[in-house]
PDB file of N, CA and C in Angstrom:
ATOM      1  N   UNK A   1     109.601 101.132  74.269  1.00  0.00           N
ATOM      2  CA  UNK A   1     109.326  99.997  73.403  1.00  0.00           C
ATOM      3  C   UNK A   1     110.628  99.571  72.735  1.00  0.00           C
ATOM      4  N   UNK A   2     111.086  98.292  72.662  1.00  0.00           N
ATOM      5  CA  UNK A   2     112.046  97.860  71.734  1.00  0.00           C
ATOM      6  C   UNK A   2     111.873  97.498  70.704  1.00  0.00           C
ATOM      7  N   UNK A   3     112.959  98.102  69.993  1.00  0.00           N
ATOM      8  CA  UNK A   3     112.503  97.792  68.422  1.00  0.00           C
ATOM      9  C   UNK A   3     112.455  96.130  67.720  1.00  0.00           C
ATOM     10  N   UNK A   4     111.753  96.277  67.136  1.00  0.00           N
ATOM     11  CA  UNK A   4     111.752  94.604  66.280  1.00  0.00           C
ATOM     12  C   UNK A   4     112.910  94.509  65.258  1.00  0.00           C
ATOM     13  N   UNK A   5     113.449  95.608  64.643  1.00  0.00           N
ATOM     14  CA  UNK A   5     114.439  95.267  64.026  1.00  0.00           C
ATOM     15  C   UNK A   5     115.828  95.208  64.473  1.00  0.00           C
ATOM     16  N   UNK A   6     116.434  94.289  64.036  1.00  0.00           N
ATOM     17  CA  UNK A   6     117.446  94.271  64.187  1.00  0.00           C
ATOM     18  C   UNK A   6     118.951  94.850  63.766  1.00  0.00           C
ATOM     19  N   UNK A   7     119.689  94.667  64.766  1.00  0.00           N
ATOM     20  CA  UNK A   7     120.844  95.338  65.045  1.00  0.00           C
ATOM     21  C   UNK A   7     121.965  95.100  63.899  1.00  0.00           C
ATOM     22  N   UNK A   8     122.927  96.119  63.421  1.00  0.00           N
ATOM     23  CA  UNK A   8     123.537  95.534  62.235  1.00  0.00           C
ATOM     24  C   UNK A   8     124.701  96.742  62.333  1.00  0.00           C
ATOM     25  N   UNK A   9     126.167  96.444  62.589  1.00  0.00           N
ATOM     26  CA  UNK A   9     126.853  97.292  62.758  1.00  0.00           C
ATOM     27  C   UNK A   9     127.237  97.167  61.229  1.00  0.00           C
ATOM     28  N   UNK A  10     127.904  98.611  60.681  1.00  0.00           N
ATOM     29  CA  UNK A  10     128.866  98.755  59.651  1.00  0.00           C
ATOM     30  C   UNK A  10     130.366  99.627  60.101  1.00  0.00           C
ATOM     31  N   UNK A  11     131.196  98.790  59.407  1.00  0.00           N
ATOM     32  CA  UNK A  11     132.260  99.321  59.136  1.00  0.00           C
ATOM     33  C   UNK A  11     132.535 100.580  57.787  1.00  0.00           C
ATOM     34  N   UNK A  12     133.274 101.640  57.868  1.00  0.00           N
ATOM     35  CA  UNK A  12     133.328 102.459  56.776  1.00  0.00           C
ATOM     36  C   UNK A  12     134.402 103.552  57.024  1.00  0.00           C
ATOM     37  N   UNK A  13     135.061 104.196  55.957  1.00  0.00           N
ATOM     38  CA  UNK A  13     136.073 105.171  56.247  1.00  0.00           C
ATOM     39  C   UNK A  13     135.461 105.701  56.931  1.00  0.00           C
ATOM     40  N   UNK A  14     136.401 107.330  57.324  1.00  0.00           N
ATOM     41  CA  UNK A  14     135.665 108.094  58.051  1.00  0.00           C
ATOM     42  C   UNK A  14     134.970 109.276  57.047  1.00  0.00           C
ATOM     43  N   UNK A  15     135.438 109.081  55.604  1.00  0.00           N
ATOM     44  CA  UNK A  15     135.379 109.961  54.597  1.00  0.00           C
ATOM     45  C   UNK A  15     133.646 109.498  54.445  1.00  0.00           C
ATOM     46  N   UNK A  16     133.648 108.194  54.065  1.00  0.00           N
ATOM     47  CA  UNK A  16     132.410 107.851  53.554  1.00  0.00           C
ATOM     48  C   UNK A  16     131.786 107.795  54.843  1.00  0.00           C
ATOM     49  N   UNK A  17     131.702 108.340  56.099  1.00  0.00           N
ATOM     50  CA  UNK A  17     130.529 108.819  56.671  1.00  0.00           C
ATOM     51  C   UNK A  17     130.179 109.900  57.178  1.00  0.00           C
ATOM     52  N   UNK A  18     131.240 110.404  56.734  1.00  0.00           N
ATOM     53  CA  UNK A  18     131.299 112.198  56.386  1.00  0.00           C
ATOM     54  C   UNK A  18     130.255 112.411  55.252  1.00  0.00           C
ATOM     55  N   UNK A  19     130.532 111.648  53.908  1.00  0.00           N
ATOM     56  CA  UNK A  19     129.347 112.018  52.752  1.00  0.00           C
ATOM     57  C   UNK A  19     127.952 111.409  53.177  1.00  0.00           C
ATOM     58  N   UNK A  20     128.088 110.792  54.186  1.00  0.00           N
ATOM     59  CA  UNK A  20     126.754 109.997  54.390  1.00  0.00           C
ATOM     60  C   UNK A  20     125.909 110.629  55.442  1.00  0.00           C
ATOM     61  N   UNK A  21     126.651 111.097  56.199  1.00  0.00           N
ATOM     62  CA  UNK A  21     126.226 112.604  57.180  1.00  0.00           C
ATOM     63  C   UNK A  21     125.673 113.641  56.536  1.00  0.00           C
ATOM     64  N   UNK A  22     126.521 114.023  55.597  1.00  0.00           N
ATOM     65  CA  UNK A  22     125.905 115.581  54.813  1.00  0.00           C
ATOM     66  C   UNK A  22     124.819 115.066  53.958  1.00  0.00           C
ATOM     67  N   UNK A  23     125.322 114.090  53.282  1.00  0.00           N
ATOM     68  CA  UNK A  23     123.869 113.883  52.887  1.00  0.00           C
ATOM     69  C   UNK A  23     122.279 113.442  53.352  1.00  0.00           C
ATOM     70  N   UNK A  24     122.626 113.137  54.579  1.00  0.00           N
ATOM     71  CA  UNK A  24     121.323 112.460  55.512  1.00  0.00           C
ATOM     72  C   UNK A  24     121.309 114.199  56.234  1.00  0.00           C
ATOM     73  N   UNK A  25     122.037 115.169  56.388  1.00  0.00           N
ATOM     74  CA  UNK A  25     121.466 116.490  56.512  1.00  0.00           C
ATOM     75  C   UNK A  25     120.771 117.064  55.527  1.00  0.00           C
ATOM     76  N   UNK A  26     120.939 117.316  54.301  1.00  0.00           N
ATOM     77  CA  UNK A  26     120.792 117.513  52.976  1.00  0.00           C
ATOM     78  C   UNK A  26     119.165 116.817  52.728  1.00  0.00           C
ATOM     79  N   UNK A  27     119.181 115.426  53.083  1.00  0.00           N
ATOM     80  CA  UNK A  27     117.837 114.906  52.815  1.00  0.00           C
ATOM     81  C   UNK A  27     116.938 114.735  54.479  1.00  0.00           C
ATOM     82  N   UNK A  28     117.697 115.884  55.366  1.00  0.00           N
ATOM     83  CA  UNK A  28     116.600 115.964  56.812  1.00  0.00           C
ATOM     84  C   UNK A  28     116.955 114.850  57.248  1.00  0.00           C
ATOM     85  N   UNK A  29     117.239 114.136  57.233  1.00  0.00           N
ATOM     86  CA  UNK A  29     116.920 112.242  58.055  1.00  0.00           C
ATOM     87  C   UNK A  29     117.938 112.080  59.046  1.00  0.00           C
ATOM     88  N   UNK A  30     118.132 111.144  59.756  1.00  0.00           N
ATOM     89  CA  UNK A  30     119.066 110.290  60.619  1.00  0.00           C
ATOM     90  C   UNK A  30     120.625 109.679  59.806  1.00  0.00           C
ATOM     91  N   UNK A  31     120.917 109.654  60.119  1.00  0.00           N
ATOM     92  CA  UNK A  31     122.446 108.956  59.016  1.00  0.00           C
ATOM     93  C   UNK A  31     121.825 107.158  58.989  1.00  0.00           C
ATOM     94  N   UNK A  32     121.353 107.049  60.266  1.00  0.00           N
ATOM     95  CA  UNK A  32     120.484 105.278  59.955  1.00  0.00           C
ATOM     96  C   UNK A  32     119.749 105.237  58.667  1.00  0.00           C
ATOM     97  N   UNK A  33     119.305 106.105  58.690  1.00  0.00           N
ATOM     98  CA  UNK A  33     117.508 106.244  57.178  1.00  0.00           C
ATOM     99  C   UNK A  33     118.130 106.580  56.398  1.00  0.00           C
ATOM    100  N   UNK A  34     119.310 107.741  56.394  1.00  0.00           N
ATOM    101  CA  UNK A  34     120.066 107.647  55.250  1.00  0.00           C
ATOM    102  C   UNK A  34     120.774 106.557  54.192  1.00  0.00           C
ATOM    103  N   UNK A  35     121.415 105.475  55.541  1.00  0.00           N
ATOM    104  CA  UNK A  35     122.127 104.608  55.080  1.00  0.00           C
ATOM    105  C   UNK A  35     121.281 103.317  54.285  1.00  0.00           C
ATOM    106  N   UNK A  36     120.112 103.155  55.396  1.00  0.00           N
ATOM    107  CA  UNK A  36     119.057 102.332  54.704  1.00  0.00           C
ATOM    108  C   UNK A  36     118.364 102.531  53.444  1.00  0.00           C
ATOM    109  N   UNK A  37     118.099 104.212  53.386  1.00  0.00           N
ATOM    110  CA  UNK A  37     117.430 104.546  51.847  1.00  0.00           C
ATOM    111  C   UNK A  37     118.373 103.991  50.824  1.00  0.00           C
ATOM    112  N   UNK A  38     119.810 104.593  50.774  1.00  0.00           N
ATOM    113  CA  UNK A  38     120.273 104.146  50.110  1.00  0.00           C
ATOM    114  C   UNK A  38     120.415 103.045  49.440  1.00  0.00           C
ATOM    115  N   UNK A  39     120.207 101.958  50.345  1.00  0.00           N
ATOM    116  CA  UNK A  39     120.359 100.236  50.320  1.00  0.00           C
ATOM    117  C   UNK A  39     119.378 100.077  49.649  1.00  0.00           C
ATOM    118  N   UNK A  40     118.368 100.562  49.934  1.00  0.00           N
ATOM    119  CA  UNK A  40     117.127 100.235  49.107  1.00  0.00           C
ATOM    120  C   UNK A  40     116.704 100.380  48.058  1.00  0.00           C
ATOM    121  N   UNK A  41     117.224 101.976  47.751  1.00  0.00           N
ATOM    122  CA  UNK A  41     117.650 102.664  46.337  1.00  0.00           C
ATOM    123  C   UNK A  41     118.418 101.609  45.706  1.00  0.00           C
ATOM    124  N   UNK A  42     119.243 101.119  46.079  1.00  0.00           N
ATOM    125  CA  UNK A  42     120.384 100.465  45.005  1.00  0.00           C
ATOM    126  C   UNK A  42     119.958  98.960  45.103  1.00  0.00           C
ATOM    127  N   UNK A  43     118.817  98.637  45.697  1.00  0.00           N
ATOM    128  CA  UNK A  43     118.495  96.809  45.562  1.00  0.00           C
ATOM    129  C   UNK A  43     117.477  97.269  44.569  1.00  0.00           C
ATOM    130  N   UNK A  44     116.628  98.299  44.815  1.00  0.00           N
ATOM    131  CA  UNK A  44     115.369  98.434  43.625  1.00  0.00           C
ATOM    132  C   UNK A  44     115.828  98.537  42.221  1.00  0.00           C
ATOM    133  N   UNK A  45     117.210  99.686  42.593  1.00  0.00           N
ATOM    134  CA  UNK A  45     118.481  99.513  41.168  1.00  0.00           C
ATOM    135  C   UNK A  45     118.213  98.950  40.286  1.00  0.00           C
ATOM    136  N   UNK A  46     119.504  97.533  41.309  1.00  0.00           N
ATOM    137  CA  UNK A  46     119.486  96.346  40.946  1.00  0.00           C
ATOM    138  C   UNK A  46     118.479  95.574  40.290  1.00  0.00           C
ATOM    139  N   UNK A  47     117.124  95.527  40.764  1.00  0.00           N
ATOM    140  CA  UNK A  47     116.101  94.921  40.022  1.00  0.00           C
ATOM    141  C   UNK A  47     115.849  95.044  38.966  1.00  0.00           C
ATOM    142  N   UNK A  48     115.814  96.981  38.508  1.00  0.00           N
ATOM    143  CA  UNK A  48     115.687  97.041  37.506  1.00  0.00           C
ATOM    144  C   UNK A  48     116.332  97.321  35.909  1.00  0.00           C
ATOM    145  N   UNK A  49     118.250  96.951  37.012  1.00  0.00           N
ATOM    146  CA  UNK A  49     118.969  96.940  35.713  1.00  0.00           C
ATOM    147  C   UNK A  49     118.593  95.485  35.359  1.00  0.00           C
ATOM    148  N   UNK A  50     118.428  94.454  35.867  1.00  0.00           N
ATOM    149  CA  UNK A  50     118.050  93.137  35.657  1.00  0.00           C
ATOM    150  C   UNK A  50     116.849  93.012  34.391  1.00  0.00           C
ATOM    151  N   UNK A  51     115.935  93.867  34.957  1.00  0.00           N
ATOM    152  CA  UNK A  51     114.717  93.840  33.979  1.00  0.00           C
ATOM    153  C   UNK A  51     115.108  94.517  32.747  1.00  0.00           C
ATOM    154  N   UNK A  52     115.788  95.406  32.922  1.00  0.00           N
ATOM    155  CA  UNK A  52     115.811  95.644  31.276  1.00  0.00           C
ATOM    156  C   UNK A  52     117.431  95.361  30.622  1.00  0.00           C
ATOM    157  N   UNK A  53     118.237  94.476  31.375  1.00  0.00           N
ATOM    158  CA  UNK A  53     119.315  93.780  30.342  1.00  0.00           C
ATOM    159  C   UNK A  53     118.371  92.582  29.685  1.00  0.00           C
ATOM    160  N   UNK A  54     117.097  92.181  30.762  1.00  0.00           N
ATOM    161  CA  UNK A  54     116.509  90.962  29.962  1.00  0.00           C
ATOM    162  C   UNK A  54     115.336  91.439  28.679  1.00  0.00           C
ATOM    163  N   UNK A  55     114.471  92.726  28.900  1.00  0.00           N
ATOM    164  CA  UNK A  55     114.464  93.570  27.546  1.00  0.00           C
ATOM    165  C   UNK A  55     115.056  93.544  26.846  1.00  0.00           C
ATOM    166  N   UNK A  56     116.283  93.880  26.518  1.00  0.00           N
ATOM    167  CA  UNK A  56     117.161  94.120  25.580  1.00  0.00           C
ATOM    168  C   UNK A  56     117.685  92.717  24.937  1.00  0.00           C
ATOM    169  N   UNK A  57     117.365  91.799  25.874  1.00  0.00           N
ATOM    170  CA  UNK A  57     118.194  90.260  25.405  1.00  0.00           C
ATOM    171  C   UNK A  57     116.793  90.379  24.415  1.00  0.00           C
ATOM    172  N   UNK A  58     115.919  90.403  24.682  1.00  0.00           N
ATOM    173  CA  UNK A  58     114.698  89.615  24.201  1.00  0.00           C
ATOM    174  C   UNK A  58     114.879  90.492  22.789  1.00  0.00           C
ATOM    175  N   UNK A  59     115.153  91.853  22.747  1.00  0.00           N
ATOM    176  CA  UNK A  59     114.676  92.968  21.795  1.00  0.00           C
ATOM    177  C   UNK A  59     115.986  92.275  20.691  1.00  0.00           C
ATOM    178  N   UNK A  60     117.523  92.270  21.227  1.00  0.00           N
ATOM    179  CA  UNK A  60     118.476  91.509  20.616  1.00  0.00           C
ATOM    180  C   UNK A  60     117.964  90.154  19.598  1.00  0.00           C
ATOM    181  N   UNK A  61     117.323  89.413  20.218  1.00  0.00           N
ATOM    182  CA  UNK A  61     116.742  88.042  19.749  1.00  0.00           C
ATOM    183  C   UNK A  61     115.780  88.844  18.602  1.00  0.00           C
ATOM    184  N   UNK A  62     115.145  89.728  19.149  1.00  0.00           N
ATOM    185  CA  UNK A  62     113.640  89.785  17.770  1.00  0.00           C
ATOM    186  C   UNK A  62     114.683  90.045  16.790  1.00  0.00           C
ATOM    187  N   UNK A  63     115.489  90.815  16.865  1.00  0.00           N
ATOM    188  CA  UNK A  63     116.095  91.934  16.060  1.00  0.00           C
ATOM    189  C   UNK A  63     117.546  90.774  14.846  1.00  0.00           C
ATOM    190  N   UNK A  64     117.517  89.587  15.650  1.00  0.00           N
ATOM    191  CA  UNK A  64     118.444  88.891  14.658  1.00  0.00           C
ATOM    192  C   UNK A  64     117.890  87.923  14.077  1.00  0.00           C
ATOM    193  N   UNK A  65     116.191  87.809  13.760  1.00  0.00           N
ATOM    194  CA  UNK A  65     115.691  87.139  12.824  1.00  0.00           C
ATOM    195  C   UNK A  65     115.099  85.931  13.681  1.00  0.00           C
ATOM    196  N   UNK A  66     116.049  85.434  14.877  1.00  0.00           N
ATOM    197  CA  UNK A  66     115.199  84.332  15.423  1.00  0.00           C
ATOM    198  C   UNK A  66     113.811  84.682  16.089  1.00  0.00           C
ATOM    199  N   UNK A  67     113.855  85.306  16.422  1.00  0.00           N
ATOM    200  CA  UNK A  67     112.512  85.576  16.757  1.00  0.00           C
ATOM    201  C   UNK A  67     111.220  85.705  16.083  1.00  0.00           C
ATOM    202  N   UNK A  68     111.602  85.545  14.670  1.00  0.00           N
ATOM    203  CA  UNK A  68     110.479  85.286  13.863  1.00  0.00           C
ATOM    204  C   UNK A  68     110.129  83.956  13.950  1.00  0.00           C
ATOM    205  N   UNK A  69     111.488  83.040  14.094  1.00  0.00           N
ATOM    206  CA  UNK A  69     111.187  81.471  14.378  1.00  0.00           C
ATOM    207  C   UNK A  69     110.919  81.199  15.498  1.00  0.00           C
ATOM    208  N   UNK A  70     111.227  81.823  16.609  1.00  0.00           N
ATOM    209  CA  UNK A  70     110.596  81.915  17.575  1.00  0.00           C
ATOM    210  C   UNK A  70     109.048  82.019  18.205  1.00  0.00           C
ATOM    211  N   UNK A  71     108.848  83.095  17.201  1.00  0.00           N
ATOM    212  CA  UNK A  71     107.320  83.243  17.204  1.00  0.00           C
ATOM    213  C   UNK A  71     106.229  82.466  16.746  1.00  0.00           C
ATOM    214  N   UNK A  72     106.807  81.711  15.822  1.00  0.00           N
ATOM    215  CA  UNK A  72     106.498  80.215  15.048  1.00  0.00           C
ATOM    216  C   UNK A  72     106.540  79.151  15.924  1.00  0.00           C
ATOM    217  N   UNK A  73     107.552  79.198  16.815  1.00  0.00           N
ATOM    218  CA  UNK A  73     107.805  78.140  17.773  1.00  0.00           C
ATOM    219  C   UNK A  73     106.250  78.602  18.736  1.00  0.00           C
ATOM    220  N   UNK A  74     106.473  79.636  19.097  1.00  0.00           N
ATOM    221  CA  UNK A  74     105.343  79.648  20.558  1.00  0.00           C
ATOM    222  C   UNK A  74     103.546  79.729  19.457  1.00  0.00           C
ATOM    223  N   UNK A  75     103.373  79.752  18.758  1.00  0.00           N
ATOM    224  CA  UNK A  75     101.958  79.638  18.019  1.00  0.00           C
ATOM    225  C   UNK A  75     101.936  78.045  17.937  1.00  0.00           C
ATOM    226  N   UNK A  76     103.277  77.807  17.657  1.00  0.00           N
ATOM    227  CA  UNK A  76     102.934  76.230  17.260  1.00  0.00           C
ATOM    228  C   UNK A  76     102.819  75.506  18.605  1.00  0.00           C
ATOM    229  N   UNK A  77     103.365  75.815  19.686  1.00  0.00           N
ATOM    230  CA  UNK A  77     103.003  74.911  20.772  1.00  0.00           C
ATOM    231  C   UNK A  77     101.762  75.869  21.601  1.00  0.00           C
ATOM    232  N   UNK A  78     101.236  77.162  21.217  1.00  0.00           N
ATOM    233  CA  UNK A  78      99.848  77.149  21.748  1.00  0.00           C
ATOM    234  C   UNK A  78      98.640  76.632  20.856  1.00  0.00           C
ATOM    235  N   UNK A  79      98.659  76.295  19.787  1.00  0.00           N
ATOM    236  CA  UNK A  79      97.916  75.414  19.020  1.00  0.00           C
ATOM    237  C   UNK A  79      97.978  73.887  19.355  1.00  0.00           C
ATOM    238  N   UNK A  80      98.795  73.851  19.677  1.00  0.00           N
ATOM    239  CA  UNK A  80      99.163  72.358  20.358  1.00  0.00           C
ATOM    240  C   UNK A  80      98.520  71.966  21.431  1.00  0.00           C
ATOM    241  N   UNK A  81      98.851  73.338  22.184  1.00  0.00           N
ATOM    242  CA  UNK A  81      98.220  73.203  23.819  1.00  0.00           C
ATOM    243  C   UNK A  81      96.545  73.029  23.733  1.00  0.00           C
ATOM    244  N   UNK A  82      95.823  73.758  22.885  1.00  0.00           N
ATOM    245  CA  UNK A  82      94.472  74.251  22.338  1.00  0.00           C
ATOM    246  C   UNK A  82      94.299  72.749  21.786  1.00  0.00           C
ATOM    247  N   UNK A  83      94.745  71.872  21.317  1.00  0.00           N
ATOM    248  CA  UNK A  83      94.519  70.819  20.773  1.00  0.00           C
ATOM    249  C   UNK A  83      94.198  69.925  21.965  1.00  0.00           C
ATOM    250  N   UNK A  84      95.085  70.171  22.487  1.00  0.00           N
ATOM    251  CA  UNK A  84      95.109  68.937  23.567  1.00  0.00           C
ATOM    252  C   UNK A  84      94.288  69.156  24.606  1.00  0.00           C
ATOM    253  N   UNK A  85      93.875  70.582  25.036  1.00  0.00           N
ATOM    254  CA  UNK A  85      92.218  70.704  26.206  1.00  0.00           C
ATOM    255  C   UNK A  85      91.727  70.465  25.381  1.00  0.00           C
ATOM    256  N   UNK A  86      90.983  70.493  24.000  1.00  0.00           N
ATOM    257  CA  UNK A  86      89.941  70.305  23.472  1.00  0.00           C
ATOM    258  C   UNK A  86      90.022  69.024  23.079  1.00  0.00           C
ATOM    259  N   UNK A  87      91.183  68.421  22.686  1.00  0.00           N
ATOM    260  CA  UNK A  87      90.812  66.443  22.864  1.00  0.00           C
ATOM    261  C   UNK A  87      90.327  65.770  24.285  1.00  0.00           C
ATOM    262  N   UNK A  88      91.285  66.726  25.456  1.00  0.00           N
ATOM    263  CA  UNK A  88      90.809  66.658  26.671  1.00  0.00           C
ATOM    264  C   UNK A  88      89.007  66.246  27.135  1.00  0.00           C
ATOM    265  N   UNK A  89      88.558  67.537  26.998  1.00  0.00           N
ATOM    266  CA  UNK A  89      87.363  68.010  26.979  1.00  0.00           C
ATOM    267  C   UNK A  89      86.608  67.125  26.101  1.00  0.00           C
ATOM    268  N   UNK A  90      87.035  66.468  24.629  1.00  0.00           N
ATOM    269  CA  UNK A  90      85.779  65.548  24.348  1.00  0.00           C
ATOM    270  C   UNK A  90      86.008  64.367  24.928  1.00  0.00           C
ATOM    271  N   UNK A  91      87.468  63.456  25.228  1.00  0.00           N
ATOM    272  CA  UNK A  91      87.083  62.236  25.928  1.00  0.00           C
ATOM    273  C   UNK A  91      86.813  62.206  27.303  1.00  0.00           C
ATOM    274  N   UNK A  92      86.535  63.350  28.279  1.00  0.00           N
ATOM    275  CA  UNK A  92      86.392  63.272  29.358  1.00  0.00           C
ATOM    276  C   UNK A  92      84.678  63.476  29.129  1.00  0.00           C
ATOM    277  N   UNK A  93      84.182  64.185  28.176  1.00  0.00           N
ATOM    278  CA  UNK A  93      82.905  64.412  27.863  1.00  0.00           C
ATOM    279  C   UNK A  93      82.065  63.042  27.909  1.00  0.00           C
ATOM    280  N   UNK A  94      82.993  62.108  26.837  1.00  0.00           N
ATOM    281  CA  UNK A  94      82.711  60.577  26.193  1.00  0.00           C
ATOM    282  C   UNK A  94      82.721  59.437  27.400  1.00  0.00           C
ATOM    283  N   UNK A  95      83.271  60.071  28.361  1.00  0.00           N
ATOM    284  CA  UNK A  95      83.886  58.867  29.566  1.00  0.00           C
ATOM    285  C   UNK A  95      84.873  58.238  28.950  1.00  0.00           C
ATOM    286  N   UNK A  96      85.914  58.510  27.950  1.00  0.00           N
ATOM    287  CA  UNK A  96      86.903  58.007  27.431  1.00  0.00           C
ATOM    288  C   UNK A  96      88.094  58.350  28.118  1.00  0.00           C
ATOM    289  N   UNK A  97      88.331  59.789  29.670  1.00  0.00           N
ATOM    290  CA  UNK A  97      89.507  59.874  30.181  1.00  0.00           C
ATOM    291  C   UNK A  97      90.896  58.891  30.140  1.00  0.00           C
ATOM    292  N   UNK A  98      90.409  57.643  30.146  1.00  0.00           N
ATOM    293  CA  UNK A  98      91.428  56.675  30.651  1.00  0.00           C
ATOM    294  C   UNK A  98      92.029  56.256  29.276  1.00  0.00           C
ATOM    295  N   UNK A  99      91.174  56.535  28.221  1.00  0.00           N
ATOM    296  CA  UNK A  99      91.787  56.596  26.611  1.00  0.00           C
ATOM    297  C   UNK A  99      93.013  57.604  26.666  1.00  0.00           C
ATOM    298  N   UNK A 100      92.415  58.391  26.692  1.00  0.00           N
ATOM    299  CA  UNK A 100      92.975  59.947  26.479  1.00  0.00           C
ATOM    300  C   UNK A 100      94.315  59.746  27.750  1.00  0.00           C
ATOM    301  N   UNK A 101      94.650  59.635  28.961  1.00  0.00           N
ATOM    302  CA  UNK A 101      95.358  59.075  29.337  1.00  0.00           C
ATOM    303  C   UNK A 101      96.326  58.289  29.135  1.00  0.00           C
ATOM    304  N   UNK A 102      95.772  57.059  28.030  1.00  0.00           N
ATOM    305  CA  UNK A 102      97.075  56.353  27.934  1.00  0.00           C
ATOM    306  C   UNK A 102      97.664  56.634  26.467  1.00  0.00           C
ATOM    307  N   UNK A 103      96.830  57.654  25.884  1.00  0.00           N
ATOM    308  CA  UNK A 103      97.231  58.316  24.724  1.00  0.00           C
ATOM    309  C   UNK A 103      98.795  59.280  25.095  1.00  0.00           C
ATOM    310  N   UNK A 104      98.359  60.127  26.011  1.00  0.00           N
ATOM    311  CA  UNK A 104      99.104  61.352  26.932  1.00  0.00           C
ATOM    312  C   UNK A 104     100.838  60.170  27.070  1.00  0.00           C
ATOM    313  N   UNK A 105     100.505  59.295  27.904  1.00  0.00           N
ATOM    314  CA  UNK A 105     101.448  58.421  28.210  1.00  0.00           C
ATOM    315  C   UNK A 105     102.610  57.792  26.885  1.00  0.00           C
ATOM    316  N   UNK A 106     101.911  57.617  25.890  1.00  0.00           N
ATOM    317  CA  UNK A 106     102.822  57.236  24.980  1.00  0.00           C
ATOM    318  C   UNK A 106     103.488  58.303  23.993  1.00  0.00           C
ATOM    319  N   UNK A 107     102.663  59.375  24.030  1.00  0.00           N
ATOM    320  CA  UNK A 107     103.683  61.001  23.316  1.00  0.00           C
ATOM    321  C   UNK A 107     105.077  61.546  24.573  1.00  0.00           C
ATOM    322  N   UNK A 108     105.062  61.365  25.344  1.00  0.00           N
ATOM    323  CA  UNK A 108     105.402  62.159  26.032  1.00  0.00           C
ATOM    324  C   UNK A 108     107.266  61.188  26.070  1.00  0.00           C
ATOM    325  N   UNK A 109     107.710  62.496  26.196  1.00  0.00           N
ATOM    326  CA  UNK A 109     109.366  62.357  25.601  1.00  0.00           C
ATOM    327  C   UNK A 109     109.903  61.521  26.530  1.00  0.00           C
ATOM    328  N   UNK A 110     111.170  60.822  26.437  1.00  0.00           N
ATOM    329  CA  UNK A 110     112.096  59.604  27.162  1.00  0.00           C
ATOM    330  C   UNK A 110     112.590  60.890  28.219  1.00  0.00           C
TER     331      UNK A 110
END
């Protein structure tokens, strides 16, 4: 059977596939599965140094006061949002949609 994946040469000292040997002995495997775990190890890494520098941005923000105004900011535009299905909901109730429509049309920013 031929494989579906594809072919992908690497270049590398001969040092670094000396450590990549002992260690694909070390963890039983092929030096291929070795080389691939690795890759994979270090993209999942990657993901999750990502996720928590953006933790820390967010924890940074609570922690210098904006985020209290912040938090003010997002209540005030989900009260907003809550306003506006429930004006929704009575002129579509009323058969007034096309009110409520050209209401929508004249708030809405340049």
């Amino acid at each position: 059977m031929v494989s579906a994946l594809p072919d992908f040469k690497v270049r590398m000292s001969a040092d670094v596939k000396e450590q990549l040997e002992a260690a694909a002995r070390v963890n039983n495997r092929s030096l291929n599965k070795e080389i691939v775990a690795r890759l994979e190890a270090s993209l999942v890494s990657e993901v999750r140094n990502i996720d928590s520098r953006s933790a820390e941005a967010a924890r940074r923000l609570l922690r210098s006061g904006m985020g209290d105004d912040l938090e003010k900011r997002v209540e005030y535009l989900e009260t907003g949002i809550e306003e506006l299905v429930n004006a929704l909901r009575n002129y579509m109730s009323d058969g007034k949609s096309s009110e409520f429509l050209a209401a929508l049309v004249k708030v809405q920013p340049n």
